[in-house]
Protein backbone atom coordinates (compact mmCIF):
# COMPACT_ATOMS: atom_id res chain seq x y z
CA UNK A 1 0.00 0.00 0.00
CA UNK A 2 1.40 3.45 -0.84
CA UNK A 3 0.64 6.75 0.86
CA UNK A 4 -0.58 9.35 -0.95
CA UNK A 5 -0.35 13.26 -0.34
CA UNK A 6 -3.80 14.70 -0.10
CA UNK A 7 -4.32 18.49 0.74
CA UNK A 8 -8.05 17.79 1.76
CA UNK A 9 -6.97 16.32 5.08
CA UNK A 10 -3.98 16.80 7.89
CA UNK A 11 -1.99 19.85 7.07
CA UNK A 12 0.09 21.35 9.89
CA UNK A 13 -0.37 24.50 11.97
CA UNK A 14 0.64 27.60 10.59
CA UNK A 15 4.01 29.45 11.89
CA UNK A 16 3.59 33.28 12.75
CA UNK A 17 6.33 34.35 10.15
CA UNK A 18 3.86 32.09 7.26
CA UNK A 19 0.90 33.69 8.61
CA UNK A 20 2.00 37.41 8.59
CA UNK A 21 3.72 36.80 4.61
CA UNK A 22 0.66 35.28 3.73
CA UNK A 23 -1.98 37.98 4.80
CA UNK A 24 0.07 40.15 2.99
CA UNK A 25 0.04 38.28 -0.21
CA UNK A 26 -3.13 38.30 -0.18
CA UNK A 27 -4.29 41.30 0.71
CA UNK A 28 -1.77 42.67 -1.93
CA UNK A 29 -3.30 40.27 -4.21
CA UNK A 30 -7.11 41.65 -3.45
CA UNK A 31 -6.00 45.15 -3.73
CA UNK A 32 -4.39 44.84 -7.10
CA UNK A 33 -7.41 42.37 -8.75
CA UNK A 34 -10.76 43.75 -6.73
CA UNK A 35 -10.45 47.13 -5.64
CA UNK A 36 -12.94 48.98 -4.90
CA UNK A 37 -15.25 45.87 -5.04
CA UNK A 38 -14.86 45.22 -1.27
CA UNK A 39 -15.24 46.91 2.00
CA UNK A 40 -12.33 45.35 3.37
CA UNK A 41 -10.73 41.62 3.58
CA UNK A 42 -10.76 39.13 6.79
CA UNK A 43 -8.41 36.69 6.86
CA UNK A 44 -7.66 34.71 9.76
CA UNK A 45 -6.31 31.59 11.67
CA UNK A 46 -6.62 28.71 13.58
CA UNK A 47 -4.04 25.59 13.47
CA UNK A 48 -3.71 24.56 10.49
CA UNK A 49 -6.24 26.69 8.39
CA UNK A 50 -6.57 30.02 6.74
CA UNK A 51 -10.22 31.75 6.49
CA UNK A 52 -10.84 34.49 4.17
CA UNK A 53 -13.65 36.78 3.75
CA UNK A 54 -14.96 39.45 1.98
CA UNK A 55 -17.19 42.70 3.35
CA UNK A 56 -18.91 44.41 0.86
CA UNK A 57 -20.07 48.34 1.42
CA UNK A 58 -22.55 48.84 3.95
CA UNK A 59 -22.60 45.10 5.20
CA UNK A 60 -22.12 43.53 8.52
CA UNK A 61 -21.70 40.35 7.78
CA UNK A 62 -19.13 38.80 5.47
CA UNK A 63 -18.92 36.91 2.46
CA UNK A 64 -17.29 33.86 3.10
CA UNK A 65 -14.52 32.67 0.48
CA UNK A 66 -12.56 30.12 1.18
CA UNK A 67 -10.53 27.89 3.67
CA UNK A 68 -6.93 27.27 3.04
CA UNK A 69 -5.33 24.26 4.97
CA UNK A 70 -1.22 24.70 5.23
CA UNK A 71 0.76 21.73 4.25
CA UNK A 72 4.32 24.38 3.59
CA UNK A 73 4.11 28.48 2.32
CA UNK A 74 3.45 27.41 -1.30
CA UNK A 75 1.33 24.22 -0.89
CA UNK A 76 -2.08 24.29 0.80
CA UNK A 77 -5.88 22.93 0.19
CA UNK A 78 -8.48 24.79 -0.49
CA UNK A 79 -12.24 24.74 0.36
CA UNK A 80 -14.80 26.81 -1.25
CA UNK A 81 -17.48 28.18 1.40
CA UNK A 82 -20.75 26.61 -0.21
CA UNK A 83 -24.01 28.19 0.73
CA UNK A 84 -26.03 25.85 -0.01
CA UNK A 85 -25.21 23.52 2.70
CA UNK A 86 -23.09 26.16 4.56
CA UNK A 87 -20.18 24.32 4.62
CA UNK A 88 -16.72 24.50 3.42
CA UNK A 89 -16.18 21.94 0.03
CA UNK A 90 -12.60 21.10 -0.63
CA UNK A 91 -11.83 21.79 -4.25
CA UNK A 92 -8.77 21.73 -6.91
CA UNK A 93 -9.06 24.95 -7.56
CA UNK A 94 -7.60 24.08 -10.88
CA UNK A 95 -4.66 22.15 -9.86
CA UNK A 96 -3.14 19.26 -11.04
CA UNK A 97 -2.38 17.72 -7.94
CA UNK A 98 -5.04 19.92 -5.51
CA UNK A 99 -2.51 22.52 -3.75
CA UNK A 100 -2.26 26.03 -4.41
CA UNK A 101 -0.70 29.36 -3.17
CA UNK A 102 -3.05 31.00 -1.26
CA UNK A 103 -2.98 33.83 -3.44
CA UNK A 104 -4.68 31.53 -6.49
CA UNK A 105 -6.95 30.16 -4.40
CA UNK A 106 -8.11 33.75 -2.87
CA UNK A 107 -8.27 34.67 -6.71
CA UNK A 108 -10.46 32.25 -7.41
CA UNK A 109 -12.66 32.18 -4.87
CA UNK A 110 -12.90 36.56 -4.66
CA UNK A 111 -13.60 36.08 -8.83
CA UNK A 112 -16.67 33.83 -7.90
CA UNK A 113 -18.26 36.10 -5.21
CA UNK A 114 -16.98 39.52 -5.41
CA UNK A 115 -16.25 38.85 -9.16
């Protein structure tokens, strides 16, 4: 039997240094490819996963976007926030082998709901 690398489960927990390069990626990233579409961006953590979401003008609540789970800086998993069950769904996200940078996956998930 041979193990095989899946980003849609373990992942580790994210270093302070990774977390702090990797808001501003992506916050770079939504300023350069959505501004003026959002209020402002919310990304945050907890062990091993990334959240990011989206205010819109004159909104309270946020638009969820994805989850990120951190295997190393340049390889995570993604999860698209589905509303229809409210739930995160894992996803390729376009990817041969499922991991992305965060900064494709925030692309791709900001081009769905903020478009």
């Amino acid at each position: 039997m041979a193990w095989v690398r899946t980003p849609f489960s373990g992942g580790s927990k994210i270093p302070e240094d990774v977390k702090r390069r990797v808001s501003k990626r992506i916050l770079d990233c939504a300023e350069s490819n959505f501004s003026g579409r959002y209020k402002r961006i919310a990304i945050r953590f907890k062990m091993q996963f990334c959240y990011i979401d989206a205010y819109a003008e004159n909104e309270d609540y946020p638009t969820h976007l994805c989850r990120l789970r951190y295997f190393n800086e340049e390889s995570w998993g993604a999860a698209l926030y589905a509303y229809s069950s409210e739930k995160y769904e894992d996803t390729f996200f376009m990817s041969f082998d499922g991991f992305v940078k965060p900064e494709d996956a925030f692309l791709q998930a900001a081009t769905l709901y903020i478009g």
